[in-house]
Protein backbone atom coordinates (compact mmCIF):
# COMPACT_ATOMS: atom_id res chain seq x y z
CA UNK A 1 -10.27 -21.89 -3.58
CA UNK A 2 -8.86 -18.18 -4.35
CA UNK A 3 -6.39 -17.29 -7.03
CA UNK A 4 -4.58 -14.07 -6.66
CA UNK A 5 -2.73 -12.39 -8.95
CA UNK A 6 -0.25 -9.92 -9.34
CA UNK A 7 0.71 -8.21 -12.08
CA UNK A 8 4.38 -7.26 -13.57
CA UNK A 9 6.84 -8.10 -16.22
CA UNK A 10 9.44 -11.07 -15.38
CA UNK A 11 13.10 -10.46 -14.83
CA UNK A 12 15.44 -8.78 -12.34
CA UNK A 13 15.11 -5.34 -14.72
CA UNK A 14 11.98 -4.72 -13.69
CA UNK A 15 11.38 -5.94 -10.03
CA UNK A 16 11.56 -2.97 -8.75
CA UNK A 17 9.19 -0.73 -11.23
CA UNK A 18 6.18 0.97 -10.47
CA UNK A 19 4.67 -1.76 -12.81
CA UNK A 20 5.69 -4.53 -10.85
CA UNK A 21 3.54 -3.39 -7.57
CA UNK A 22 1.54 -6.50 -8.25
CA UNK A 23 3.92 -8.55 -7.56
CA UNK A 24 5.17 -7.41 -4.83
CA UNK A 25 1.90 -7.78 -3.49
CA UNK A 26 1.47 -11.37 -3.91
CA UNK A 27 5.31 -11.88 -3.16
CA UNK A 28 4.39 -9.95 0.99
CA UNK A 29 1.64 -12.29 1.44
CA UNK A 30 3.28 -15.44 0.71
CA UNK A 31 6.13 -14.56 3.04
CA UNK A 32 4.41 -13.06 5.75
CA UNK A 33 2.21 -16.27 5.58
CA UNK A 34 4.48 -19.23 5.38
CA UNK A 35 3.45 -20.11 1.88
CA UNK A 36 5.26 -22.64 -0.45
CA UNK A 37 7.76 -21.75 -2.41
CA UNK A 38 7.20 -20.26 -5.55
CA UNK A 39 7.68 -22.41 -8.60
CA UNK A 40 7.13 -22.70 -12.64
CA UNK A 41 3.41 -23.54 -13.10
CA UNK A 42 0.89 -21.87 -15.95
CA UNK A 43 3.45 -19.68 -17.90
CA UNK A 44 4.93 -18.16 -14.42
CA UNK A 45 5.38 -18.72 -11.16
CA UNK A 46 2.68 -19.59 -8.58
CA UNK A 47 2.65 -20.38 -4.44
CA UNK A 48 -0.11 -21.91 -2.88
CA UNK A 49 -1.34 -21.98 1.46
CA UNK A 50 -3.96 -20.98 3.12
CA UNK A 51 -5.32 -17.82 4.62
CA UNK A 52 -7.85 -19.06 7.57
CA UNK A 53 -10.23 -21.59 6.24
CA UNK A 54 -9.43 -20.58 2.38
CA UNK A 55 -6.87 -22.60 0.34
CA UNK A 56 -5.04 -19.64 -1.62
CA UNK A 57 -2.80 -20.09 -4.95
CA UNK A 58 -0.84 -16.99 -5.81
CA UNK A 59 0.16 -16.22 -9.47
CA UNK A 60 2.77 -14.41 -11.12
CA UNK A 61 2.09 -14.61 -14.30
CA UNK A 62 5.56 -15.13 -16.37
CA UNK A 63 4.42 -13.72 -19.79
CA UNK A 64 4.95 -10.02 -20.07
CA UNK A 65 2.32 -7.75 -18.30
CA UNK A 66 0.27 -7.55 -22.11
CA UNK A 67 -0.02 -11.07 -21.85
CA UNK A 68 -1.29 -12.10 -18.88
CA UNK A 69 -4.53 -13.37 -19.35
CA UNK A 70 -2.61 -16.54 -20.75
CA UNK A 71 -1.16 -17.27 -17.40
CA UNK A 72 -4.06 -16.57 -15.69
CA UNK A 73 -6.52 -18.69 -17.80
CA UNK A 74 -4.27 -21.43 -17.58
CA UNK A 75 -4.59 -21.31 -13.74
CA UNK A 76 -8.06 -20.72 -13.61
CA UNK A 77 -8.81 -23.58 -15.93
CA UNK A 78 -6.39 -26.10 -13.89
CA UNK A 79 -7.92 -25.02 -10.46
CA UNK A 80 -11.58 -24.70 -11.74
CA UNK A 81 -11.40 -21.34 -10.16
CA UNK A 82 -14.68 -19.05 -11.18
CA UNK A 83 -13.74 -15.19 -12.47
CA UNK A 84 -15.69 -14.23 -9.00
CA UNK A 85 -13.11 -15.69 -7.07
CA UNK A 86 -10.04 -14.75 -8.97
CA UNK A 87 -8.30 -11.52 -7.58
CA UNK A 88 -5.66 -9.28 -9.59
CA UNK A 89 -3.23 -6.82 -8.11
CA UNK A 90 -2.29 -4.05 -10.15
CA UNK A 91 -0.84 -0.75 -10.08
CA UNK A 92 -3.08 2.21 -11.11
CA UNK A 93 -2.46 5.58 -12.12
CA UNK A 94 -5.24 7.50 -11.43
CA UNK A 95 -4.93 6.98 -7.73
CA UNK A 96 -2.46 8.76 -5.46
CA UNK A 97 0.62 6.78 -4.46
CA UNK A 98 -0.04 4.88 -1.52
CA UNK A 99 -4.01 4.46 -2.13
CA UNK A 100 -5.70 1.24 -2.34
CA UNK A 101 -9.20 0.27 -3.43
CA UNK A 102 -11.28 -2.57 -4.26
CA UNK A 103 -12.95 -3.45 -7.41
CA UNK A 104 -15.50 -5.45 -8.63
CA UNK A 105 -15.78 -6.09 -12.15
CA UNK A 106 -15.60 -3.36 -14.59
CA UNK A 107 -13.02 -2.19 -17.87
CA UNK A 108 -9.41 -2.61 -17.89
CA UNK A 109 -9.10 1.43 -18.72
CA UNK A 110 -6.31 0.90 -20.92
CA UNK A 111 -4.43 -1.35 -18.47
CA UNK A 112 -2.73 -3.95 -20.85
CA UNK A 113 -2.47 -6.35 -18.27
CA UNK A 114 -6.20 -6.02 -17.11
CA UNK A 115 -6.93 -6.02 -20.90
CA UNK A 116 -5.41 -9.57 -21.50
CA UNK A 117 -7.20 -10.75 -18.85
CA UNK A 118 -10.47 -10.08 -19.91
CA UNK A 119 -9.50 -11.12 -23.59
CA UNK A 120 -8.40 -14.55 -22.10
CA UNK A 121 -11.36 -15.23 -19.31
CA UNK A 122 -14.02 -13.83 -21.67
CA UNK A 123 -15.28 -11.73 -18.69
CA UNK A 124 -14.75 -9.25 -16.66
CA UNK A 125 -16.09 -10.42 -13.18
CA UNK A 126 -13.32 -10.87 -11.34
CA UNK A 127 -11.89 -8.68 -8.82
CA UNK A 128 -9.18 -6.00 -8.73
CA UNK A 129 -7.01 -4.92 -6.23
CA UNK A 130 -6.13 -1.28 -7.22
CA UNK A 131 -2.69 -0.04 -6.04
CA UNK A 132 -1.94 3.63 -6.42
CA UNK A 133 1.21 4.51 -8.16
CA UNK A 134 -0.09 8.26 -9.05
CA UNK A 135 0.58 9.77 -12.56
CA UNK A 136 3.14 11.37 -14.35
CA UNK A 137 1.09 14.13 -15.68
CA UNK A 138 1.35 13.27 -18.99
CA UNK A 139 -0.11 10.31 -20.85
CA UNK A 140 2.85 10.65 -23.27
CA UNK A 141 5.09 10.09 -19.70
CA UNK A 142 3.24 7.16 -18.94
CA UNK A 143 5.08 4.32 -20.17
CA UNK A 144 8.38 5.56 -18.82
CA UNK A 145 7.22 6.04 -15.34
CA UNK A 146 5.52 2.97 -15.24
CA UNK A 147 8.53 0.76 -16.39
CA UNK A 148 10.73 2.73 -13.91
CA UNK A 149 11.61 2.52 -10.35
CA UNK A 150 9.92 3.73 -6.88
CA UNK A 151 12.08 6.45 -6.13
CA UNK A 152 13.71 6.34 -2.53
CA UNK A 153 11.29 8.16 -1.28
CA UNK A 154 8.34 6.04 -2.10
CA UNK A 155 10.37 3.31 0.40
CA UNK A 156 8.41 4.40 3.37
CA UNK A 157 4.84 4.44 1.63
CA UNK A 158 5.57 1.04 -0.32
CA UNK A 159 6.22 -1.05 2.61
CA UNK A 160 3.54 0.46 4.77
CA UNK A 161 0.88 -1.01 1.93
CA UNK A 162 2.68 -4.13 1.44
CA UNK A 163 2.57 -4.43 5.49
CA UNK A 164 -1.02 -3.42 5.50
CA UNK A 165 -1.97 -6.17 2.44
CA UNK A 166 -0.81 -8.46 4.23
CA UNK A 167 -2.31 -7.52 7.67
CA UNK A 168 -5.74 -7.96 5.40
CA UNK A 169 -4.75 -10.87 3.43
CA UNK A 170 -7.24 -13.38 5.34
CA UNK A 171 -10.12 -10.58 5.49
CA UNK A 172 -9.67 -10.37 1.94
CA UNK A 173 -9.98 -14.16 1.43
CA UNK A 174 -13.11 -14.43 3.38
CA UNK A 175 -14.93 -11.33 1.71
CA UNK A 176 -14.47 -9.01 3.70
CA UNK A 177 -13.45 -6.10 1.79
CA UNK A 178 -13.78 -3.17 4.71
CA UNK A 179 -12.04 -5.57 6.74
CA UNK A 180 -8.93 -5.92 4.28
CA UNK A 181 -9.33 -2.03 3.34
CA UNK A 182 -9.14 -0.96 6.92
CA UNK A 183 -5.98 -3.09 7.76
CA UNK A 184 -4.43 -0.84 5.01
CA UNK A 185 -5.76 2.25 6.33
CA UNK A 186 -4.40 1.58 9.48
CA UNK A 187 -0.61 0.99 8.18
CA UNK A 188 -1.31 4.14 6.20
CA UNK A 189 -2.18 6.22 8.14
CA UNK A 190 -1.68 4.96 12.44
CA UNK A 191 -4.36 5.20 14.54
CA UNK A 192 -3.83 7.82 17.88
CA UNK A 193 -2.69 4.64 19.92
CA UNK A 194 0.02 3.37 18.01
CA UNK A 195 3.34 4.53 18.39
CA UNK A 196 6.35 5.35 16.28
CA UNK A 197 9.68 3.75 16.37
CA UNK A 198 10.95 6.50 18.51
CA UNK A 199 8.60 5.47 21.38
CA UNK A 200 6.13 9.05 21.21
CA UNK A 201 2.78 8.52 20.33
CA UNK A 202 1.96 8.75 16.12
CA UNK A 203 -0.38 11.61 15.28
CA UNK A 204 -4.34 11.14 15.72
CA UNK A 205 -5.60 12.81 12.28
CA UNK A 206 -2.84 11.08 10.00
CA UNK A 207 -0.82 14.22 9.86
CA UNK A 208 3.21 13.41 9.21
CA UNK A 209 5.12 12.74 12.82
CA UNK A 210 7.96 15.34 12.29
CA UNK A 211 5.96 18.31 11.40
CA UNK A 212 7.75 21.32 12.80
CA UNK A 213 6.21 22.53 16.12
CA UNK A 214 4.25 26.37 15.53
CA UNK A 215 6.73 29.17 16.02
CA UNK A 216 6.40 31.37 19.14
CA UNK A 217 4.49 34.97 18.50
CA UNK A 218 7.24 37.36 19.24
CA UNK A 219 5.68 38.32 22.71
CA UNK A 220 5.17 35.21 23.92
CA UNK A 221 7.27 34.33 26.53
CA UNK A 222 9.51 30.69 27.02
CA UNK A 223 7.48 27.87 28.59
CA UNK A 224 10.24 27.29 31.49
CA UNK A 225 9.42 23.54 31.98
CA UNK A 226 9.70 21.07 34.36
CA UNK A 227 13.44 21.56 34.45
CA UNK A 228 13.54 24.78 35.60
CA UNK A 229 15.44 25.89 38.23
CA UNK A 230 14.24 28.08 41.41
CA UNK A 231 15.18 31.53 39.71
CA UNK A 232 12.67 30.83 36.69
CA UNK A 233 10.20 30.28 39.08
CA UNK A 234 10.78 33.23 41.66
CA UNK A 235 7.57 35.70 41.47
CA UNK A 236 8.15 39.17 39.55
CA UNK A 237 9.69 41.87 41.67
CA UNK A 238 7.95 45.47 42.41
CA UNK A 239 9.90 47.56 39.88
CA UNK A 240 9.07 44.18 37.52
CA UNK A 241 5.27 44.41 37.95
CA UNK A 242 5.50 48.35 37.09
CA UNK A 243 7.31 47.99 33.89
CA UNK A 244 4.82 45.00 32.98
CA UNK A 245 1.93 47.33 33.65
CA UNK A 246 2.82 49.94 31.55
CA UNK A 247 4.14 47.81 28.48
């Protein structure tokens, strides 16, 4: 058995914060993967189902993000779940917004939900799936921006990795940790075959789909195209060919 968890604070208020990434983690996979509904278990709100062979419970822990170890250890304890197999989703700063990576043990670095948990589990060991939020710039600016909303124009970004969790979300549960972090890459950034909405082909390198096209130098001449009538085609008369020479 796995227990995930994602971090946030409880409440309408802050469902949509930059804190609450966590959750919406956990809160993809159990849609996308016909888990049971969530319901009040271990000071928060848990879902259970399996991913492949593995027998998953998710865990929103209901306590305020500086106190979730409580939830968690409760969990763990109930489900004789090990740290090694217990998995937290969190947002972190000092990654771009957008990037994801995988963690193994380690310190909380001043996370206050990462800190809880290791005061609560008396360990460290478990892992940590880091979710890129960026930073404000500022450590003064941090608290704000974390307990505020994705701007509009994180929408696109944000449900790409939420897609691309849960494309992973059985790799993950099996070990398979290049597995789960190339299912995100490839929601992040499409590989040369897949294609956009609009039906043209997404770009190879990652590069954004609506860059503008180079501008023409100023002595280059129209491509006429495949629409074209006869006229565009017609070779260059006599007095045309001088004129070119001499240019």
């Amino acid at each position: 058995m796995k227990l995930w968890v994602g971090l946030g604070n409880p409440g309408a208020q802050y469902a949509g914060n930059r804190h609450n990434i966590g959750f919406m983690a956990v809160e993809r996979i159990a849609a996308d993967h016909g888990f049971t509904p969530w319901r009040a278990k271990f000071h928060g709100l848990t879902s259970e189902g399996r991913l492949g062979p593995e027998r998953v419970v998710l865990l929103k822990p209901g306590t305020f993000m500086n106190l979730s170890g409580q939830s968690v250890r409760a969990a763990a304890d109930f489900h004789k779940v090990a740290p090694g197999d217990i998995t937290v989703f969190h947002d972190e700063l000092d990654l771009a917004p957008g990037r994801l990576r995988l963690k193994q043990g380690g310190g909380h670095a001043g996370h206050n939900g990462l800190r809880s948990i290791h005061a609560h589990l008396g360990t460290d060991a478990y892992a940590r799936v880091r979710l890129g939020i960026g930073h404000p710039g500022h450590k003064d600016a941090v608290a704000a921006y974390v307990l505020h909303d994705f701007a509009r124009a994180d929408e696109g970004w944000l449900d790409d990795l939420m897609r691309g969790i849960s494309d992973g979300a059985a790799a993950l549960a099996r070990g398979e940790g290049a597995a789960f972090q190339n299912a995100v890459a490839l929601r992040m950034a499409p590989a040369a075959g897949r294609r956009r909405k609009d039906g043209a082909p997404a770009p190879a390198d990652g590069a954004s789909a609506t860059a503008p096209e180079p501008a023409p130098r100023p002595d280059a001449r129209p491509d006429p195209g495949p629409e074209s009538g006869p006229e565009s085609a017609a070779p260059p008369s006599p007095l045309q060919r001088l004129v070119d020479r001499f240019r």
